[in-house]
Protein backbone atom coordinates (compact mmCIF):
# COMPACT_ATOMS: atom_id res chain seq x y z
CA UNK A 1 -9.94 -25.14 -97.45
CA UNK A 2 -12.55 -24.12 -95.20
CA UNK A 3 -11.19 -20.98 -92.62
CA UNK A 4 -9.25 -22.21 -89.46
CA UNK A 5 -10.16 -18.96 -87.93
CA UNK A 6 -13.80 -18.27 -86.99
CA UNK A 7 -15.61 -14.55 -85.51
CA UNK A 8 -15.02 -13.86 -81.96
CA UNK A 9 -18.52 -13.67 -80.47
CA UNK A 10 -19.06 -12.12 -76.89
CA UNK A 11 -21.60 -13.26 -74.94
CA UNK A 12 -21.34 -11.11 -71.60
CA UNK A 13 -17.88 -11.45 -70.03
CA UNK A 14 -17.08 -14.82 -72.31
CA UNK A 15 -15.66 -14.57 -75.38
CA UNK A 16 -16.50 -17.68 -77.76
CA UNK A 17 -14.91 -18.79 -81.30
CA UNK A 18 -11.83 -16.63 -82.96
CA UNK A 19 -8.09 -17.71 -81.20
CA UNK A 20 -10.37 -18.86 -77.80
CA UNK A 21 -10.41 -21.92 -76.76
CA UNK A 22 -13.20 -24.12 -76.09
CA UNK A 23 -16.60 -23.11 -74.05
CA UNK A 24 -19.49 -25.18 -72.75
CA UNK A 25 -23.29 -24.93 -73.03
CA UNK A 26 -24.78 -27.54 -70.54
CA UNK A 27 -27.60 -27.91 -68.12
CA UNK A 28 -30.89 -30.18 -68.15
CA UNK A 29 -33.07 -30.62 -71.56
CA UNK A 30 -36.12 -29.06 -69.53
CA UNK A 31 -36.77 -26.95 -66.73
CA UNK A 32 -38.26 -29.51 -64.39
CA UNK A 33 -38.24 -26.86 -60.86
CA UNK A 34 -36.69 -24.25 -60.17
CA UNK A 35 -34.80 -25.82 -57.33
CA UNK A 36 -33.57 -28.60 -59.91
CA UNK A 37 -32.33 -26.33 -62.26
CA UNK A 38 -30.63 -23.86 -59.71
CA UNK A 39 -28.99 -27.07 -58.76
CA UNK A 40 -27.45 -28.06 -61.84
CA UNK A 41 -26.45 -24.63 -63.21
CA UNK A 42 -24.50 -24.43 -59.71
CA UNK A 43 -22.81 -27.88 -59.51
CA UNK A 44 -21.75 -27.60 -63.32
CA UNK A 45 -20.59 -23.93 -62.98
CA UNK A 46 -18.59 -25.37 -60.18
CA UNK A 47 -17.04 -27.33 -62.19
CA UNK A 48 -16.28 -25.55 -65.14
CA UNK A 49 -15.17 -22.96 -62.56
CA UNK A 50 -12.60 -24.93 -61.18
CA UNK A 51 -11.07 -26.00 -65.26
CA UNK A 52 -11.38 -22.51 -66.43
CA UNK A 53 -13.76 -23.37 -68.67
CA UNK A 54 -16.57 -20.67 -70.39
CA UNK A 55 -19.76 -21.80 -69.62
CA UNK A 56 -23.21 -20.82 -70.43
CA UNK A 57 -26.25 -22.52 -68.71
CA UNK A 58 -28.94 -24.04 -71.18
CA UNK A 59 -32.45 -25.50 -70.40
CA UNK A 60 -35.87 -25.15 -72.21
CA UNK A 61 -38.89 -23.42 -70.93
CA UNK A 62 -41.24 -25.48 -73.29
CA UNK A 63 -40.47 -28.59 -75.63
CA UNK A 64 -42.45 -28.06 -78.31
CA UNK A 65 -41.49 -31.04 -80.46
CA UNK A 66 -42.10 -33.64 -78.05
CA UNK A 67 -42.84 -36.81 -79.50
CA UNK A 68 -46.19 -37.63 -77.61
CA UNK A 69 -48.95 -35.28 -76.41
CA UNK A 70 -48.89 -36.14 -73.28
CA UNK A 71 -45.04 -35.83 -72.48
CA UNK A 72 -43.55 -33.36 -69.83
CA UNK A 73 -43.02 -29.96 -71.95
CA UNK A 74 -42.03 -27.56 -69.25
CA UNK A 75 -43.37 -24.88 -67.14
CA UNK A 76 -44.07 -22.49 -70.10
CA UNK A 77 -42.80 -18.71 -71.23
CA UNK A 78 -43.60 -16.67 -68.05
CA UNK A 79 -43.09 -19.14 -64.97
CA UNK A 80 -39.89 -20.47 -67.18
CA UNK A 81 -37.99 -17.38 -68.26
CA UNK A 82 -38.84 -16.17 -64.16
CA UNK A 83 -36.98 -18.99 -63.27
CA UNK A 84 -33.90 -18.25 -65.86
CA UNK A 85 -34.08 -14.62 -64.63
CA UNK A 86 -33.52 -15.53 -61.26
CA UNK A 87 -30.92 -18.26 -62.14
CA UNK A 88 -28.90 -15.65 -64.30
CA UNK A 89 -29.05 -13.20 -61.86
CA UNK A 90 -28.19 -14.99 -58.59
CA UNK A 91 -25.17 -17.05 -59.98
CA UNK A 92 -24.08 -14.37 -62.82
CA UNK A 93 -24.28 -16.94 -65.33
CA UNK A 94 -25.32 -16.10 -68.96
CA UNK A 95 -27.98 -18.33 -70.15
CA UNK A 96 -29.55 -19.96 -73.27
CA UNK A 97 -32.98 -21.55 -73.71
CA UNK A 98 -34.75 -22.35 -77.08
CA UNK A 99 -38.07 -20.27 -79.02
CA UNK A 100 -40.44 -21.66 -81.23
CA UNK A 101 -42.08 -18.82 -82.79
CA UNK A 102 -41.63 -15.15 -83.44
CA UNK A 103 -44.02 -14.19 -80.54
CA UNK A 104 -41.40 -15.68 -78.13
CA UNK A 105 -38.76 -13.64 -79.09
CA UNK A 106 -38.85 -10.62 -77.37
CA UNK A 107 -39.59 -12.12 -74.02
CA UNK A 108 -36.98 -14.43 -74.38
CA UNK A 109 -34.57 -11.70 -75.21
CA UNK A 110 -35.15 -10.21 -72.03
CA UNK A 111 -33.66 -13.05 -69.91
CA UNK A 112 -31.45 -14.79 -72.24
CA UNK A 113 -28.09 -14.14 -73.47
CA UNK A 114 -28.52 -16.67 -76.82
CA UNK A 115 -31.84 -17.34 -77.85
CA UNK A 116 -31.80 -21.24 -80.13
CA UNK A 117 -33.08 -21.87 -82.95
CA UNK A 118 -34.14 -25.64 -82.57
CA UNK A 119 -32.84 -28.10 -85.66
CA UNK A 120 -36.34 -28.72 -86.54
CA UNK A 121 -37.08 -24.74 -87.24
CA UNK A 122 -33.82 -23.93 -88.66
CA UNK A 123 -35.78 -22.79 -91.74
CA UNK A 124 -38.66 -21.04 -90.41
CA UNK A 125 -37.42 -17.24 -91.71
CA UNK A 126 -39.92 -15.09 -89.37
CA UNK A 127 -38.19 -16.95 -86.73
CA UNK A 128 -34.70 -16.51 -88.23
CA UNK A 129 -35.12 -12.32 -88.58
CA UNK A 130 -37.07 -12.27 -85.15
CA UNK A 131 -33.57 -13.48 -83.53
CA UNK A 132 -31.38 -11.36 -85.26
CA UNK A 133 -33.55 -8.61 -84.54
CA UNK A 134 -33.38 -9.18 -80.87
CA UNK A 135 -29.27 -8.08 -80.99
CA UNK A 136 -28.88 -11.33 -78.78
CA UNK A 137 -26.62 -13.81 -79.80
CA UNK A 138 -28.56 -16.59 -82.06
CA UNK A 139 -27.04 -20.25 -81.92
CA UNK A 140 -29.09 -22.50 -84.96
CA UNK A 141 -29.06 -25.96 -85.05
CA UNK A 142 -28.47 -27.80 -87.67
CA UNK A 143 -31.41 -29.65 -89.16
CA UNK A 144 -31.36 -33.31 -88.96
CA UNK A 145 -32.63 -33.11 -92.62
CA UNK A 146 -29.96 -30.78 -94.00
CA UNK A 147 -26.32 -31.11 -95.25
CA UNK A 148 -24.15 -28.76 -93.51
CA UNK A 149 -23.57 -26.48 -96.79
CA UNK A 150 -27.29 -25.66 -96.73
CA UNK A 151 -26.79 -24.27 -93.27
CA UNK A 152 -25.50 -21.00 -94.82
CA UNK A 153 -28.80 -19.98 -96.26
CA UNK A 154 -29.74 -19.68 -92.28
CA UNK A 155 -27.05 -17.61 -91.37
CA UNK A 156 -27.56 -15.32 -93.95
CA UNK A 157 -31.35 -14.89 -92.90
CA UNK A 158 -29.92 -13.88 -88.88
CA UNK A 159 -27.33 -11.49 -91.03
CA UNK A 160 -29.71 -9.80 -92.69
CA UNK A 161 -30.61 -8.34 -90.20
CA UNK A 162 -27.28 -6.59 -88.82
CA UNK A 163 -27.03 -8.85 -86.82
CA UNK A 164 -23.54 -10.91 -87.11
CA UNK A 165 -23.40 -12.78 -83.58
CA UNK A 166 -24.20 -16.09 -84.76
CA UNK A 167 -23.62 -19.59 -83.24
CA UNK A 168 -24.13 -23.12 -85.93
CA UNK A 169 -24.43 -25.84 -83.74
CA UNK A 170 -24.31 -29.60 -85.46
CA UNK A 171 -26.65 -32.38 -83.82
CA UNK A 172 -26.78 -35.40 -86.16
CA UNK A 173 -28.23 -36.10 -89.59
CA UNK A 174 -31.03 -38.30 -90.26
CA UNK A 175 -29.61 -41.99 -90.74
CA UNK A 176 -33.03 -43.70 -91.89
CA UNK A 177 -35.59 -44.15 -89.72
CA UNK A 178 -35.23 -43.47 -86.00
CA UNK A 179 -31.11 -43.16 -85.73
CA UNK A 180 -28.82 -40.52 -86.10
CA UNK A 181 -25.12 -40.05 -87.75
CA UNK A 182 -22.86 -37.20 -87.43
CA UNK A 183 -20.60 -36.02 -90.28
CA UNK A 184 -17.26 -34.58 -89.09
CA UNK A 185 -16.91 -32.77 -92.24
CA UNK A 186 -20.34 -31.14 -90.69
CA UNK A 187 -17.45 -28.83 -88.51
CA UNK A 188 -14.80 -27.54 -91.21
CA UNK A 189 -17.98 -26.45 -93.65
CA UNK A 190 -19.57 -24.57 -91.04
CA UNK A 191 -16.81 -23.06 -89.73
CA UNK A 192 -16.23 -22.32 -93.23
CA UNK A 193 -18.85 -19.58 -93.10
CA UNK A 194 -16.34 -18.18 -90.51
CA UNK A 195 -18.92 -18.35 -87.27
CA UNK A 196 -18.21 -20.73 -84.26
CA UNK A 197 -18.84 -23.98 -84.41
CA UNK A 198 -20.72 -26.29 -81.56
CA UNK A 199 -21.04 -29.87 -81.31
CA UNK A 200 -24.37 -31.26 -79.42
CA UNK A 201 -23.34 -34.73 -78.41
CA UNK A 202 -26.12 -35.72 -76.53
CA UNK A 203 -28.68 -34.77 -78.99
CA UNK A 204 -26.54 -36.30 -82.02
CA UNK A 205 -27.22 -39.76 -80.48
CA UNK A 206 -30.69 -39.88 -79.98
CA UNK A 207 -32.90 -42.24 -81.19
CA UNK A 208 -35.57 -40.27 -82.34
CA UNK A 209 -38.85 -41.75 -82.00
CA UNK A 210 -37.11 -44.91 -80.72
CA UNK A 211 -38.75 -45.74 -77.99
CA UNK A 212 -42.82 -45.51 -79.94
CA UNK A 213 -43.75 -42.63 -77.79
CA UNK A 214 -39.87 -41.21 -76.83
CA UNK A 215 -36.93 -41.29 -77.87
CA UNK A 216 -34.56 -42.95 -77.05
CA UNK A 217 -30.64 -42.76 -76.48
CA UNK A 218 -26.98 -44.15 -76.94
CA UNK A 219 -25.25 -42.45 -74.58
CA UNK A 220 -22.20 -44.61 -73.90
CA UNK A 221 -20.69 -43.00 -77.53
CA UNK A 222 -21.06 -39.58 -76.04
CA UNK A 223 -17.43 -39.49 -75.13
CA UNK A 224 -15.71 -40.96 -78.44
CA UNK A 225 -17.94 -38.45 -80.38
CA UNK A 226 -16.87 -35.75 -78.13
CA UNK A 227 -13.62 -36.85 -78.62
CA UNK A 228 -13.64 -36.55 -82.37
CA UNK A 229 -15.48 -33.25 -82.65
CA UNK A 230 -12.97 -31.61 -80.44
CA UNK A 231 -9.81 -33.04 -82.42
CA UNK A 232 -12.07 -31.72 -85.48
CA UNK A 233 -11.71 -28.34 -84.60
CA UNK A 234 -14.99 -27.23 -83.12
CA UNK A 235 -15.52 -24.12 -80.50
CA UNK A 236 -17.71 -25.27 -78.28
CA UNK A 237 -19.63 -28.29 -77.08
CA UNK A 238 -23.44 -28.35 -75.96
CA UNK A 239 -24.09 -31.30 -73.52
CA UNK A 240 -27.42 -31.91 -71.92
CA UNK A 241 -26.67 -32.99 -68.06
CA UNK A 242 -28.78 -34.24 -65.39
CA UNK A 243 -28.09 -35.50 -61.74
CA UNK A 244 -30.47 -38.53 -62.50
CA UNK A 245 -30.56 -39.10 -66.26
CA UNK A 246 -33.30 -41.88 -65.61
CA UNK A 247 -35.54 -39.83 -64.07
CA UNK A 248 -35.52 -36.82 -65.86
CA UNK A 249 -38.98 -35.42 -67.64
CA UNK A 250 -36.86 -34.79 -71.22
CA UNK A 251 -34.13 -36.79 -73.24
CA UNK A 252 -33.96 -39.00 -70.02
CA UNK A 253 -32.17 -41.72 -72.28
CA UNK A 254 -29.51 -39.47 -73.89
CA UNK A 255 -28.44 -37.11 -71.29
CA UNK A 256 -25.04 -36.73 -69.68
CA UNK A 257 -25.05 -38.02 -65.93
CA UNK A 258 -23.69 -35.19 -63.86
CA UNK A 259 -20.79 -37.43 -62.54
CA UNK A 260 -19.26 -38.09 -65.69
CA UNK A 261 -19.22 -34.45 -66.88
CA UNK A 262 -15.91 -33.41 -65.12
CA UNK A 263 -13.88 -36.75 -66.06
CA UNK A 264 -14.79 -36.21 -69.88
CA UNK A 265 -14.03 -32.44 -69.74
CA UNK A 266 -10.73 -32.61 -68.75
CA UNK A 267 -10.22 -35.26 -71.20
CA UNK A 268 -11.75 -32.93 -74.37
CA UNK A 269 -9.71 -30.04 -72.92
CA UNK A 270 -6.26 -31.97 -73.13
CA UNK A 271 -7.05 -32.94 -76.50
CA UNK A 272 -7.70 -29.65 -77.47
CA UNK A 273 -4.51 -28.16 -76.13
CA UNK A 274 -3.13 -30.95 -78.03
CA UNK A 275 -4.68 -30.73 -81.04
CA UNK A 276 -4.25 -26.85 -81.31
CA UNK A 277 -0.81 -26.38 -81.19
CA UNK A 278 -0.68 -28.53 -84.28
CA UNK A 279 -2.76 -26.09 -86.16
């Protein structure tokens, strides 16, 4: 049986995985202002505040895999990690955001606590080593083309480097074309590998490609998915939230509306209390 027991990871003050309990990385797919995403890292730090829940703010820079050329990508390396800086620094939050290549890392690593390796470059091995050699922690998605076993190859590439502060994060398999399914056995074989586990359940039901030039979105199974993941065992949970879902310039038909995000917490956090003390 895979281990029950995964590698405490510290990322600042917040300790993630090992006998913790569960911690959140949320905020908007894209940086769309800086006033915007000063907003949301406030209003959902308030809230995880108030369940005593770790949190970690997340949005991207750039999105580099957007489906058409001429979608919103974000305000780019410099203006973007200024805005993270300031973010991180103001409301002592540790942050995340996402790079594409090697020449991002170092930058990144500056400003960010856990630099992401996006599902579609979970391969890319000058990438891999690049994180690892930062010292930050390194959270890699799962590709949507591999099985979770094959996910192991990419830890050992961050590994080899000294590094050992890893993060596997599972957002949905390839289910033909333009749909998504997520494996729960996707959790126990990760955490077999004996890193924390995270479940993205925004990204995990996306439509990719759906909409011809976007993607699009099912997020009414957000919560049941949620649900499952966290009665699966899973550390943490990755949610993508926005104030205004439809209007957002990323993911605007998969994101979590900012309204709903308290309601569901306490829901996935009395499940896993209750789940726990069975194990």
């Amino acid at each position: 049986m895979p281990s029950t027991v995964t590698r405490e990871i510290a990322v600042g003050s917040l300790k993630l995985g090992g006998a913790n309990g569960l911690f959140l990385i949320a905020g908007p797919c894209v940086i769309e202002s800086e006033a915007h995403a000063r907003s949301m890292a406030e209003r959902i730090a308030a809230v995880c505040a108030d369940l005593k829940l770790p949190y970690i703010f997340k949005s991207s820079y750039d999105k580099a895999n957007r489906t058409s050329i001429n979608s919103y990508r974000g305000p780019g390396v410099a203006e973007g990690l200024k805005i993270l800086r300031r973010i991180k620094d103001d409301l002592k939050l540790p942050i995340l955001t996402d790079v594409h290549e090697p020449a991002q890392v170092a930058a990144a690593a500056e400003v960010a606590d856990v630099l992401q390796i996006p599902a579609f470059l979970c391969r890319q091995t000058d990438l891999l080593v690049a994180a690892g050699k930062s010292g930050r922690v390194v959270n890699i998605k799962k590709g949507q083309f591999l099985s979770p076993a094959e996910m192991k190859t990419a830890v050992e590439k961050v590994a080899s480097t000294g590094n050992q502060k890893i993060l596997l994060t599972e957002r949905g398999t390839s289910f033909g074309y333009n749909n998504l399914v997520v494996d729960m056995r996707s959790f126990p074989i990760m955490r077999g590998f004996g890193y924390p586990v995270v479940f993205d359940a925004t990204h995990s039901l996306q439509l990719p490609g759906g909409e011809g030039k976007q993607s699009g979105g099912q997020p009414e199974f957000i919560e049941p998915l949620s649900r499952a993941a966290v009665a699966a065992g899973v550390d943490g949970l990755f949610l993508e939230v926005h104030d205004n879902p439809p209007a957002a310039l990323s993911d605007a038909s998969n994101q979590l509306p900012l309204a709903q995000l308290k309601p569901l917490l306490e829901k996935l956090l009395a499940l896993a209390r209750a789940t726990r003390s069975q194990q």
